[in-house]
C-alpha atoms as a PDB file:
ATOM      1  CA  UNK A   1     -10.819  16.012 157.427  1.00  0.00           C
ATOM      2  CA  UNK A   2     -14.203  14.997 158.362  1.00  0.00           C
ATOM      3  CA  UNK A   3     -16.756  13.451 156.209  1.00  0.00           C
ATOM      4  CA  UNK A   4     -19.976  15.209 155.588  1.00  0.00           C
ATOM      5  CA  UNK A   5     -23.176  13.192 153.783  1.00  0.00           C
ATOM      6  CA  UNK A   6     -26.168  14.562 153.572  1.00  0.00           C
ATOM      7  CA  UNK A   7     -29.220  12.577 152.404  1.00  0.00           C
ATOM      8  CA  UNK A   8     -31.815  14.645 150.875  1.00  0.00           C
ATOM      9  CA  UNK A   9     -35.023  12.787 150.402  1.00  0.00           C
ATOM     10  CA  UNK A  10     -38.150  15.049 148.383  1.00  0.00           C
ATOM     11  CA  UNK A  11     -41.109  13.660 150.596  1.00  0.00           C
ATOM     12  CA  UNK A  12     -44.288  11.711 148.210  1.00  0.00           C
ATOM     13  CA  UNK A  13     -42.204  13.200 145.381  1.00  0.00           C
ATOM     14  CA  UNK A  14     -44.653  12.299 142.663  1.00  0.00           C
ATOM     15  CA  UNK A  15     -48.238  13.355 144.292  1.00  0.00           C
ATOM     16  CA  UNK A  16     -46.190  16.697 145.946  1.00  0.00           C
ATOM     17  CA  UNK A  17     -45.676  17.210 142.112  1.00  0.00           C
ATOM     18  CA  UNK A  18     -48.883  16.580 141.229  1.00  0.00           C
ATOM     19  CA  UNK A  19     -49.844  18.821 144.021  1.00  0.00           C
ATOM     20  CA  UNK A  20     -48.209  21.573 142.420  1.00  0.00           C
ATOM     21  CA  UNK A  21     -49.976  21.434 138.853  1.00  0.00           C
ATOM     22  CA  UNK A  22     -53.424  20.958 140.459  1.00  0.00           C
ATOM     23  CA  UNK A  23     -53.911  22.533 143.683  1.00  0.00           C
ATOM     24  CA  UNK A  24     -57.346  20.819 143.885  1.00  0.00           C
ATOM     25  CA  UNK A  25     -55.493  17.808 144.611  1.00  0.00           C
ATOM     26  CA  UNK A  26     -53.580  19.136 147.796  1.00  0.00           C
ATOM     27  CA  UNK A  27     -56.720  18.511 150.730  1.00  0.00           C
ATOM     28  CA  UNK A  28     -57.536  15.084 149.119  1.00  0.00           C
ATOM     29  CA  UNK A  29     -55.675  11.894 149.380  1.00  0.00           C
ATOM     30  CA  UNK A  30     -53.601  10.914 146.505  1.00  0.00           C
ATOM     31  CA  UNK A  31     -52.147   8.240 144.697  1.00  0.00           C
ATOM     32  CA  UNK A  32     -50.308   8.313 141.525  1.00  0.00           C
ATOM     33  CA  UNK A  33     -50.106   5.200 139.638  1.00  0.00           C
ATOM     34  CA  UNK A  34     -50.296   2.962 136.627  1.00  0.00           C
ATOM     35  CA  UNK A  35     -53.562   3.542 134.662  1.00  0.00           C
ATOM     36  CA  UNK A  36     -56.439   4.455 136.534  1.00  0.00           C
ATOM     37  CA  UNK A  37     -58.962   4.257 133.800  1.00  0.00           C
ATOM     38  CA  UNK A  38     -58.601   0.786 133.581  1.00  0.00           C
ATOM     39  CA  UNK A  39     -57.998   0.437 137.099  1.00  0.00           C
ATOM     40  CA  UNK A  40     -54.921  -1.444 136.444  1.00  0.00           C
ATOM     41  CA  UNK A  41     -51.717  -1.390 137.801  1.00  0.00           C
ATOM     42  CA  UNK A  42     -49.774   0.185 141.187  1.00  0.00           C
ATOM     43  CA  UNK A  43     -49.854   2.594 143.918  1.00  0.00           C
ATOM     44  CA  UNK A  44     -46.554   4.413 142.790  1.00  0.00           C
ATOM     45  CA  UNK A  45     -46.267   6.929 145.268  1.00  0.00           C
ATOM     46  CA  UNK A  46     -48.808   8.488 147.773  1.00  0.00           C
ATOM     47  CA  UNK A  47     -49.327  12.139 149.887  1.00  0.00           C
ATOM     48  CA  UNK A  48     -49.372  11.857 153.287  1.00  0.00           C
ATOM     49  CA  UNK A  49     -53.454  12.206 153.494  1.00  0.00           C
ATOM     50  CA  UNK A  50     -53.519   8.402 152.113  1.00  0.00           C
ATOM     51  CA  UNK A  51     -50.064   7.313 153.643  1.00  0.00           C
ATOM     52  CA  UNK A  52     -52.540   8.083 156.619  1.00  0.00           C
ATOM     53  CA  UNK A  53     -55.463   5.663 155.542  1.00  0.00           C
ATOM     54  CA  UNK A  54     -53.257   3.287 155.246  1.00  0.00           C
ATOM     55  CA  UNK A  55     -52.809   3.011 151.435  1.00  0.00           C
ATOM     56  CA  UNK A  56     -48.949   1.494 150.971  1.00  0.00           C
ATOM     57  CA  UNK A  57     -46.639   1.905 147.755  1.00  0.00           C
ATOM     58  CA  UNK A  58     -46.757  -0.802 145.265  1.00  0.00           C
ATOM     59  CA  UNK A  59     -50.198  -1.930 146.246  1.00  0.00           C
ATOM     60  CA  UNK A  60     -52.836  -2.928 143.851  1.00  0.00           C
ATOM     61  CA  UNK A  61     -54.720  -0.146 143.069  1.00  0.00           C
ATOM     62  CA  UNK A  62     -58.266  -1.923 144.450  1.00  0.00           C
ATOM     63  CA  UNK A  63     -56.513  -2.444 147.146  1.00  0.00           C
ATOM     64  CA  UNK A  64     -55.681   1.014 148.171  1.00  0.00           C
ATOM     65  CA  UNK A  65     -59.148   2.131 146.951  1.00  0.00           C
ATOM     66  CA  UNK A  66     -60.748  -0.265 149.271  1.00  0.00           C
ATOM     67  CA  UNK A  67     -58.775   1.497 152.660  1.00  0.00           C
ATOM     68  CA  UNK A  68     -59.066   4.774 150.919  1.00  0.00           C
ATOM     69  CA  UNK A  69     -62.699   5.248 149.055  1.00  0.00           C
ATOM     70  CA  UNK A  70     -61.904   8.743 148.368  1.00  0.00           C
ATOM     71  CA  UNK A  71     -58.538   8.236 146.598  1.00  0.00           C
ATOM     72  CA  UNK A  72     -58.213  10.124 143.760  1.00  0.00           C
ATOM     73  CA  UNK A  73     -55.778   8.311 141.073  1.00  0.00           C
ATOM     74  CA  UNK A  74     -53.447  10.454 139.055  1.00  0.00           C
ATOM     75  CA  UNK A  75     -51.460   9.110 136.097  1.00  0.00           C
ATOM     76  CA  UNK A  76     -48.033   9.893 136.249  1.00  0.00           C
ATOM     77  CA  UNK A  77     -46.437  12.806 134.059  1.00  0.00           C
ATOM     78  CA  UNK A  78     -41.909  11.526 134.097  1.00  0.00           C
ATOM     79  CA  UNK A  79     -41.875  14.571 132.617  1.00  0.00           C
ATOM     80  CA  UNK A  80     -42.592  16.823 135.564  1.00  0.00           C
ATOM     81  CA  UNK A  81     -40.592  14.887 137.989  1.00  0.00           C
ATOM     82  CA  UNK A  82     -37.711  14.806 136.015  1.00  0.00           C
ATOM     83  CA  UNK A  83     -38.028  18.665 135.694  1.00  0.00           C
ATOM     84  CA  UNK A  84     -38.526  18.990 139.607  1.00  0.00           C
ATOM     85  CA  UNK A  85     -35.484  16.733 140.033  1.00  0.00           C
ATOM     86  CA  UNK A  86     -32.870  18.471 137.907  1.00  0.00           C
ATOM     87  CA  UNK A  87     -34.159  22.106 139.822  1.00  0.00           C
ATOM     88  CA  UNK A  88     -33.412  20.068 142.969  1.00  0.00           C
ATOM     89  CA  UNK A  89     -30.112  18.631 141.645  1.00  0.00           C
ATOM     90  CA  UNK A  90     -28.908  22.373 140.580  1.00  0.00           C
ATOM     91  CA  UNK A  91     -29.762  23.170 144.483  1.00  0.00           C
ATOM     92  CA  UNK A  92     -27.396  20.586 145.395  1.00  0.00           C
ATOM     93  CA  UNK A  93     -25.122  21.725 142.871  1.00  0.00           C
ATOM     94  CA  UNK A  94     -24.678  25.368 144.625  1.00  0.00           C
ATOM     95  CA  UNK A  95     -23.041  23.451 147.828  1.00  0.00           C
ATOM     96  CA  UNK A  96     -21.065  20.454 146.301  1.00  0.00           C
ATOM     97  CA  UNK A  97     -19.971  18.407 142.656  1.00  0.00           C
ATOM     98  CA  UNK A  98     -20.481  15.203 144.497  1.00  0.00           C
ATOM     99  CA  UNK A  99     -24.013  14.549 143.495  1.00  0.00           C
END
């Protein structure tokens, strides 16, 4: 019998996220990262509207701001994407055990 894999991969899985509890967020380029108050820390995942200005994952966060002036820095929220994962995982759950 044949193998099957199939790779599933949730595109800018943290901004989409964030996406989804702001909408105001969806027609700006996003970044969600360490601590934007203090400006500290790194790019931790990106939408595709700053993938497109260049801004890269695990940059500084000047960095990014200085390709992207319009970047808007969201602090991340585990909770959410944990939530978004397990509703993904009981997708994968309807078609196979082998997650």
């Amino acid at each position: 019998m044949a193998k099957i894999f199939l790779h599933s991969d949730l595109n800018n899985f943290f901004a989409s996220v964030e996406c989804l509890y702001d909408p105001s967020l969806r027609d700006k380029p996003v970044a969600v990262c360490g601590n934007p108050e203090a400006r500290h820390g790194i790019v931790l995942a990106k939408n595709m509207l700053a993938k497109k200005k260049g801004v890269k994952t695990g940059e500084a966060l000047w960095q990014a701001k200085e390709k992207c002036p319009d970047l808007v820095f969201v602090k991340p929220h585990y909770d959410r994407y944990l939530k978004f994962s397990e509703l993904a995982q009981e997708i994968y759950k309807e078609y196979t055990d082998l997650i």
